[in-house]
Protein backbone atom coordinates (compact mmCIF):
# COMPACT_ATOMS: atom_id res chain seq x y z
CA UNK A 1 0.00 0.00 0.00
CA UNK A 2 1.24 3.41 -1.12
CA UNK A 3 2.36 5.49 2.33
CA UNK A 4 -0.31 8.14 2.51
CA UNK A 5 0.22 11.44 4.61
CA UNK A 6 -2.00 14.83 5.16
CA UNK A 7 -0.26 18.27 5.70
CA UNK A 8 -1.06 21.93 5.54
CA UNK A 9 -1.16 23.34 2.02
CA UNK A 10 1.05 26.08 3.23
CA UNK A 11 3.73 23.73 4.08
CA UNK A 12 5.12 24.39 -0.24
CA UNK A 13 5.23 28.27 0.25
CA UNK A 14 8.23 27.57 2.44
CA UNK A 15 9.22 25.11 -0.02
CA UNK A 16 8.65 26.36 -3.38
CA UNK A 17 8.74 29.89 -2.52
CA UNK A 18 5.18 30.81 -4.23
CA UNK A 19 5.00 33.92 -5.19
CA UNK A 20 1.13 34.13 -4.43
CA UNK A 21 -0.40 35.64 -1.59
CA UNK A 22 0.18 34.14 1.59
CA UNK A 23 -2.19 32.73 4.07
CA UNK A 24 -0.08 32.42 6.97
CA UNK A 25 -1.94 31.70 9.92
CA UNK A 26 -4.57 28.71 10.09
CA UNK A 27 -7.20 27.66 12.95
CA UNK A 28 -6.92 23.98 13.34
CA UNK A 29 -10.51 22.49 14.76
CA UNK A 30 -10.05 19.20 15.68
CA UNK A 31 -12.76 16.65 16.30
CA UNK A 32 -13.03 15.30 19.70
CA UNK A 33 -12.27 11.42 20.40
CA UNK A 34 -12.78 8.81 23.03
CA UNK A 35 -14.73 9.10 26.39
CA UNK A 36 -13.97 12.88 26.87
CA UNK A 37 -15.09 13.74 23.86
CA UNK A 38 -18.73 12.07 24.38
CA UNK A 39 -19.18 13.76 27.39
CA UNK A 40 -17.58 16.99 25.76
CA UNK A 41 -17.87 17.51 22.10
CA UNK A 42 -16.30 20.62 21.36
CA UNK A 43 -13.20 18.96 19.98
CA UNK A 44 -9.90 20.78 20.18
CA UNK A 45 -8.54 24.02 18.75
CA UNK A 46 -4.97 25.39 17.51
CA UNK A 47 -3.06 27.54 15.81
CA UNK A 48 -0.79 26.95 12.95
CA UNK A 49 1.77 29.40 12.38
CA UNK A 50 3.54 29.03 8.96
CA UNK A 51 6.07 31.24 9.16
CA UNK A 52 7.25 30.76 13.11
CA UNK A 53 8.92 28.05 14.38
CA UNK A 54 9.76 26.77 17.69
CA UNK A 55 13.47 27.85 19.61
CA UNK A 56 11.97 25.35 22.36
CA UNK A 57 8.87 23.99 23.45
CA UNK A 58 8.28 27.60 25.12
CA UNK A 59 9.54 30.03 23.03
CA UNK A 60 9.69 31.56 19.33
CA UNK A 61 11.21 32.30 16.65
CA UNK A 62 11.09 32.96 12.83
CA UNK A 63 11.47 30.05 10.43
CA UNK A 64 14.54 29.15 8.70
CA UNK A 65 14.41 27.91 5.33
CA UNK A 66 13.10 24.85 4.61
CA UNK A 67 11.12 24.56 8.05
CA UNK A 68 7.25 24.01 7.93
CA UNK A 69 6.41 26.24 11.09
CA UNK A 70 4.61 25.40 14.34
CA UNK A 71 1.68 24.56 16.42
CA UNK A 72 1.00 26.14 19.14
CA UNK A 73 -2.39 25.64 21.51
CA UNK A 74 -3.27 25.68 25.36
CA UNK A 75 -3.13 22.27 27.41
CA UNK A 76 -4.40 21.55 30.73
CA UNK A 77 -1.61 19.94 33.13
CA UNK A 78 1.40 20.10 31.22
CA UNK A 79 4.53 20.92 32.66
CA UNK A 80 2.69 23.50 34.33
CA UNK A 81 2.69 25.86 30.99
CA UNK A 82 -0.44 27.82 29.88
CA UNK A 83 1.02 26.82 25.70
CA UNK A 84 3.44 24.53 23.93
CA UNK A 85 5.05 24.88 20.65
CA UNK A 86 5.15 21.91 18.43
CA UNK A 87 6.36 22.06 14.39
CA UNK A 88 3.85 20.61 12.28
CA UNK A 89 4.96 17.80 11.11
CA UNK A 90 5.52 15.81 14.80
CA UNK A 91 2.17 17.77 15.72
CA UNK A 92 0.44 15.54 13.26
CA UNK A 93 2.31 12.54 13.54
CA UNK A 94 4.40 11.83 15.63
CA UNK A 95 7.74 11.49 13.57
CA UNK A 96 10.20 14.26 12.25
CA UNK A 97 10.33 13.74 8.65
CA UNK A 98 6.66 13.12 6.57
CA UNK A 99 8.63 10.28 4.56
CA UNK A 100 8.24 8.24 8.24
CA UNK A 101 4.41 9.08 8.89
CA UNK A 102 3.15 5.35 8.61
CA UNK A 103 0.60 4.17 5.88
CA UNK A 104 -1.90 3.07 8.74
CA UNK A 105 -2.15 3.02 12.59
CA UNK A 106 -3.14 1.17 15.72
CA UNK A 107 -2.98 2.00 19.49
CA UNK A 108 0.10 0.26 20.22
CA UNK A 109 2.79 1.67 17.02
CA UNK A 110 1.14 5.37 17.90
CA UNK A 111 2.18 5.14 21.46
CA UNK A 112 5.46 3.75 20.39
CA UNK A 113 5.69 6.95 17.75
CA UNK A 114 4.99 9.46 20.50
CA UNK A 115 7.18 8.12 23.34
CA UNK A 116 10.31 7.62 20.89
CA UNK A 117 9.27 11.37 19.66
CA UNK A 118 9.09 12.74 23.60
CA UNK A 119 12.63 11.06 24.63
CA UNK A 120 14.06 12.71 21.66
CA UNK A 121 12.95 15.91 21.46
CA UNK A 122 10.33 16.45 25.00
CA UNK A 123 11.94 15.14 28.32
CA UNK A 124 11.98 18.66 29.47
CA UNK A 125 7.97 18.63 29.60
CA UNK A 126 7.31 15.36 29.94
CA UNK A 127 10.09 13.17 31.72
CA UNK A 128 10.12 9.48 32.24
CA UNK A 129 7.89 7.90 34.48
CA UNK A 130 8.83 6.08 37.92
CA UNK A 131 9.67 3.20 36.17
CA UNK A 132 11.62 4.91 33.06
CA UNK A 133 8.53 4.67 30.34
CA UNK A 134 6.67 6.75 29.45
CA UNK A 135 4.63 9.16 31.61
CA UNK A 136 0.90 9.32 32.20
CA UNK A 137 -0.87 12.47 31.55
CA UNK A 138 -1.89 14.73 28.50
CA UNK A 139 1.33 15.58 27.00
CA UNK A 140 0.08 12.89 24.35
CA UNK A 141 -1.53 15.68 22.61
CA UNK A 142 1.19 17.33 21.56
CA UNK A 143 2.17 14.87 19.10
CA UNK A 144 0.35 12.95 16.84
CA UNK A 145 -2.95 14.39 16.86
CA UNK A 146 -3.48 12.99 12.98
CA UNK A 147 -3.89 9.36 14.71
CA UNK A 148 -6.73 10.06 16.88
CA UNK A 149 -8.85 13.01 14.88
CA UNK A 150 -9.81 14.69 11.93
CA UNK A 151 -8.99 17.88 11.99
CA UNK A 152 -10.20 21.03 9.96
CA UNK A 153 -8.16 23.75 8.81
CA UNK A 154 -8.78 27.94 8.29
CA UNK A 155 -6.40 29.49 6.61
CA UNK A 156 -5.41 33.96 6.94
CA UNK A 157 -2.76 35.74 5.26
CA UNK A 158 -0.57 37.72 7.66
CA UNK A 159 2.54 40.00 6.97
CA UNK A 160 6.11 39.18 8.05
CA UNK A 161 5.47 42.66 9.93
CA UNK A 162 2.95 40.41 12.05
CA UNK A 163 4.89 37.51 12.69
CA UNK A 164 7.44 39.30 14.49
CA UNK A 165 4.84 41.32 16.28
CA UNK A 166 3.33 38.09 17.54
CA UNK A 167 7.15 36.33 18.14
CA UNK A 168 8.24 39.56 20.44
CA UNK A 169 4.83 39.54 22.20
CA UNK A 170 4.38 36.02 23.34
CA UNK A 171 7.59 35.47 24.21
CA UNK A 172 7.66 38.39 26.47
CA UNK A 173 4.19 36.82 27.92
CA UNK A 174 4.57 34.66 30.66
CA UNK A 175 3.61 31.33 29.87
CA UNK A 176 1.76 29.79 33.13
CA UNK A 177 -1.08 27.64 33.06
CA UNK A 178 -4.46 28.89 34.33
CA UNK A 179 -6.55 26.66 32.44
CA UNK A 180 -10.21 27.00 32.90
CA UNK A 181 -12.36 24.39 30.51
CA UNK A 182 -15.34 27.15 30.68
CA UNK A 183 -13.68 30.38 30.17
CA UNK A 184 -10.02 30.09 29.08
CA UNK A 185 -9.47 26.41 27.33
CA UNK A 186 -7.86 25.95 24.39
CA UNK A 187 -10.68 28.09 22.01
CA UNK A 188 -10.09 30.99 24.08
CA UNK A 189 -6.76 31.01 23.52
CA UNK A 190 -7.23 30.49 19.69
CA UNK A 191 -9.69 33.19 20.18
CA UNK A 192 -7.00 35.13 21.52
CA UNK A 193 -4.57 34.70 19.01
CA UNK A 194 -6.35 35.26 15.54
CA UNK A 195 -7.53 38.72 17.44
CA UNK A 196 -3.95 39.77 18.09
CA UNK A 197 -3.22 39.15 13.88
CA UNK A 198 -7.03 40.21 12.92
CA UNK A 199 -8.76 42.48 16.01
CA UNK A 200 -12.10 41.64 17.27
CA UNK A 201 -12.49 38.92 14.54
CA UNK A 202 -13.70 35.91 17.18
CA UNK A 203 -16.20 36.31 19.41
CA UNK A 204 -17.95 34.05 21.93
CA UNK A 205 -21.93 32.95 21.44
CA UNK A 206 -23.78 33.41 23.80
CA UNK A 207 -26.82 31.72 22.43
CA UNK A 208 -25.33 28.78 21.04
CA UNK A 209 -22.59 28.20 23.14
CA UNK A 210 -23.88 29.55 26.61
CA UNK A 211 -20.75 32.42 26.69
CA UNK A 212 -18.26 30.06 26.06
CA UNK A 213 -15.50 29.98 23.36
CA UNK A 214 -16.07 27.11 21.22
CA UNK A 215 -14.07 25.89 18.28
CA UNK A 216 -16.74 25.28 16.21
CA UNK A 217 -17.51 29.22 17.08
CA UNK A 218 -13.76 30.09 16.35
CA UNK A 219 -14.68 29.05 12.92
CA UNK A 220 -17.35 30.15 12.20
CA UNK A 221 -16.23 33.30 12.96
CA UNK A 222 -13.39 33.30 10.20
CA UNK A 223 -15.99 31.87 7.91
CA UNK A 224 -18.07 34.94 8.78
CA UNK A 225 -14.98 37.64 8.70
CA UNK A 226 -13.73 36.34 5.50
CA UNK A 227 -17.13 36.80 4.11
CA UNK A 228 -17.14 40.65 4.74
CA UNK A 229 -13.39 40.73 4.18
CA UNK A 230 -12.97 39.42 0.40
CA UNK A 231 -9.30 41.30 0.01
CA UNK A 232 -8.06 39.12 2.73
CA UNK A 233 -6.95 35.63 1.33
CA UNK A 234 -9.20 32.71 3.11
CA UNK A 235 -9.18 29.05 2.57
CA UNK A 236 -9.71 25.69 4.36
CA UNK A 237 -8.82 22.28 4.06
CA UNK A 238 -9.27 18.61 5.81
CA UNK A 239 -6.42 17.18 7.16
CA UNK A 240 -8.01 13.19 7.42
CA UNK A 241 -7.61 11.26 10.47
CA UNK A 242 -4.90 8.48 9.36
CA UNK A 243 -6.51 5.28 8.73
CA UNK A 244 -5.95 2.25 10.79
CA UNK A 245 -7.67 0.69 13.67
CA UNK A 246 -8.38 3.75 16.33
CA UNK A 247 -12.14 4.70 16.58
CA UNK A 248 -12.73 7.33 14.69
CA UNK A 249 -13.51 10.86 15.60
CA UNK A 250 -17.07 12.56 15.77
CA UNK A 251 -17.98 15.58 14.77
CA UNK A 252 -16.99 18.89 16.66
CA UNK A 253 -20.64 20.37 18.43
CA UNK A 254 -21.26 23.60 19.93
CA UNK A 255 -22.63 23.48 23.27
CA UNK A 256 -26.15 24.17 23.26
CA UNK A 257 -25.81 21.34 20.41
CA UNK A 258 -24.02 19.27 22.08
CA UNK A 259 -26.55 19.69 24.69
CA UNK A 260 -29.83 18.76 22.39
CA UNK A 261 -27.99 16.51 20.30
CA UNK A 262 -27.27 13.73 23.11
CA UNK A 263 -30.28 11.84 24.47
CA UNK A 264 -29.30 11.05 27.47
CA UNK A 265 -28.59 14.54 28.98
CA UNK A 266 -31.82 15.68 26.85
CA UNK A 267 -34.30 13.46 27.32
CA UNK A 268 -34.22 13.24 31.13
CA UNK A 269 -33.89 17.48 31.39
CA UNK A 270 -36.89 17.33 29.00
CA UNK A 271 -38.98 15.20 31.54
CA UNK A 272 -37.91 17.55 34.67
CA UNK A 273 -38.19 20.59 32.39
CA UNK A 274 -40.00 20.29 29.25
CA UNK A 275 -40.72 24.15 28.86
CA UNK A 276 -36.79 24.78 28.95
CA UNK A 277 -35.50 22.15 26.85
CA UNK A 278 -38.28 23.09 24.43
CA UNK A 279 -37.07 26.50 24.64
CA UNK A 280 -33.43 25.63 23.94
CA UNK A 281 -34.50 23.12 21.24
CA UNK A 282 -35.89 26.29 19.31
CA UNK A 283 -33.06 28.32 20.08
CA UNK A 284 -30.94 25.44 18.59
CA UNK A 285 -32.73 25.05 15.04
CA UNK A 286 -32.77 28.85 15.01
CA UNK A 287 -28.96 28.64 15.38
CA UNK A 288 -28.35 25.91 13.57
CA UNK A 289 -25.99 25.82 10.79
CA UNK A 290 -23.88 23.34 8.99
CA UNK A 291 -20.10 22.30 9.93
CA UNK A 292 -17.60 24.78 9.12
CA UNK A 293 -15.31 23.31 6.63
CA UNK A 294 -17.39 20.26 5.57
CA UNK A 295 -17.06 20.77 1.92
CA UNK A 296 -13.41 22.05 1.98
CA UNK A 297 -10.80 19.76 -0.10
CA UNK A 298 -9.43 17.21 1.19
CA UNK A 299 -5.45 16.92 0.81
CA UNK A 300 -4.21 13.59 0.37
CA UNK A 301 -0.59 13.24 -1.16
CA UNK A 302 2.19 10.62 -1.83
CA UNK A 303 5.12 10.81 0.16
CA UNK A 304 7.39 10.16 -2.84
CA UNK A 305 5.48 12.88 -4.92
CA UNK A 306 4.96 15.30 -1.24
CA UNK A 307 6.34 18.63 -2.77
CA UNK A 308 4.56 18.77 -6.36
CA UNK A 309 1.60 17.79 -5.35
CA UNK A 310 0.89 19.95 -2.29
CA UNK A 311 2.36 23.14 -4.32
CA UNK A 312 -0.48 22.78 -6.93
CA UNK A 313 -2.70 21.74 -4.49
CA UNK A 314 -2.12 25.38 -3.06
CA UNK A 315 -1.84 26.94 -5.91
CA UNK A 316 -5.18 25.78 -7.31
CA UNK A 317 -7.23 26.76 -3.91
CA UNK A 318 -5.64 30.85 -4.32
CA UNK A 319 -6.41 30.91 -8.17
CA UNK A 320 -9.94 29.97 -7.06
CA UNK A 321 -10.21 32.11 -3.86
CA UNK A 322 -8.59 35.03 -6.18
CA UNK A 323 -10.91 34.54 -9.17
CA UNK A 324 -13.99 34.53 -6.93
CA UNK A 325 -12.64 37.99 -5.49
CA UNK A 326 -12.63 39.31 -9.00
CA UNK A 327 -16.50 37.73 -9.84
CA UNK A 328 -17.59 38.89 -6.74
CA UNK A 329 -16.11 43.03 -6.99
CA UNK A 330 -17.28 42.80 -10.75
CA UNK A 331 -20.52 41.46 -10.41
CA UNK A 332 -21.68 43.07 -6.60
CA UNK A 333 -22.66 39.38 -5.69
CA UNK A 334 -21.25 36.72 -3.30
CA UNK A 335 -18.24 35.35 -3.85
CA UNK A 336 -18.12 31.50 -4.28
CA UNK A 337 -17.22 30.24 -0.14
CA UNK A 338 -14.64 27.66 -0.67
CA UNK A 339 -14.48 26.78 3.59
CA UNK A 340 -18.27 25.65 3.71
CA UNK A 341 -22.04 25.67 2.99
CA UNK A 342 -25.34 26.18 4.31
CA UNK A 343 -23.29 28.34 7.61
């Protein structure tokens, strides 16, 4: 079987050194998995960063040629930091180089992948356990996040000018954990982040998502944005959850959706209170709207043919977000939205 692997269409501009517009900085909205993610179905959010890259795991810097940038989000419980800085490539899978990103996976080779990863390049943030193997805990997110989820992708242009702005600014931050899962989880901080490149851009919902930050919401707000902003290059794309035999991910849900969506917290509030479930059951298919990102492209690519491919990949998404600009200021109507439908 051909060795299959799924990376960020921005990944060539480093590469191939595009001369198109660049979108530089993408939401990542990953779908949740396992128990957790039944009982909370928000999923998980980051930021990719194509032109920084990581100096450590807590600090940044600008890229060097040839690197494919960094992922940076907020974790609860590790090493006692409020965010981590990951490059993209063991952020997905596990493994430096996408030449070693296996063809399929199961439970036991992607632990193997992410402790061989963490005593090479992560001891510092998570060391051994008592017994010298690997630790318990959540640093397991850090790496390898294409083996458990699917994960959706929302893609800005930002200036050089900004990158360094950002670089200086959270590296002067101080980077301590005060993780809250209501009001400062890993959305919040995304929320944070595309505000400090585009201002007031994401905002919390207080109808569907009961004043939380969401990252379903995070989306949907750069779906919206990019609607009223057609200079600004937008695009999206599906990075697929690597096949094999881990359960597969389930859709990302807002709250309030969440909420109506699974039976058994609805059905028993319904009996106690069938005037306010009712209510938030109209609020909900007054709200409702479909995925963020469900028809973006999907970008599956050969590891022999990696570079090519994902450079007219990109190529082919800004000719068609840059045409649609042109339709849309010639003709006065909507430009063709290449991140989703029906939102």
């Amino acid at each position: 079987m051909r060795r299959i692997c799924w990376l960020r269409p921005l990944l060539l501009f480093v590469f191939c050194g595009l001369t198109l517009a660049r979108a530089d900085v993408a939401l990542l909205l990953e779908e949740p998995f396992g128990g957790f993610g039944t009982v909370y179905p928000t999923g998980h959010a980051a930021i990719y960063l194509a032109r920084v890259c990581a100096s450590s795991s807590i600090a940044l810097r600008r890229c060097e040629p040839g690197e494919a940038g960094v992922v940076i989000s907020r974790y609860h419980r590790i090493a006692g930091y409020d965010w981590i800085a990951i490059p993209l490539i063991p952020y997905l899978y596990a493994v430096d180089k996408p030449e070693q990103v296996p063809s399929s996976a199961d439970p036991k080779s992607v632990a193997a992948l992410r402790d061989a990863y963490r005593r090479k390049h992560l001891r510092q943030i998570a060391p051994d356990g008592p017994d010298g193997q690997a630790p318990e805990g959540e640093w397991v997110q850090l790496v390898g996040s294409s083996y458990d989820r699917k994960i959706y992708g929302f893609l800005l242009e930002t200036s050089a000018e900004q990158d360094d702005d950002f670089i200086r600014e959270f590296n002067r931050r101080r980077n301590k954990s005060h993780f809250n899962l209501f009001f400062h989880n890993c959305a919040d901080f995304t929320r944070v982040v595309l505000n400090f490149f585009y201002p007031d851009t994401v905002h919390r919902s207080f109808m569907a998502d009961a004043g939380m930050t969401t990252p379903k919401q995070a989306a949907r707000s750069l779906v919206r944005y990019s609607r009223h902003n057609r200079d600004v290059l937008f695009a999206s794309f599906v990075i697929p959850q690597v096949p094999g035999s881990i359960h597969r991910s389930k859709p990302a849900r807002g709250v309030l959706e969440g909420f109506i969506r699974t039976k058994k917290y609805s059905v028993p509030a319904a009996v106690l209170s069938p005037i306010v479930v009712g209510s938030l059951a109209v609020v909900y298919l007054t709200e409702r709207r479909s995925p963020p990102g469900r028809n973006a492209p999907v970008l599956d690519v050969p590891h022999h043919a990696l570079t090519p491919l994902f450079a007219e990949t990109l190529e082919n998404l800004q000719q068609q977000a840059s045409v649609a600009r042109l339709k849309d200021s010639d003709t006065h109507k909507p430009a063709q939205d290449f991140s989703t439908s029906g939102q």
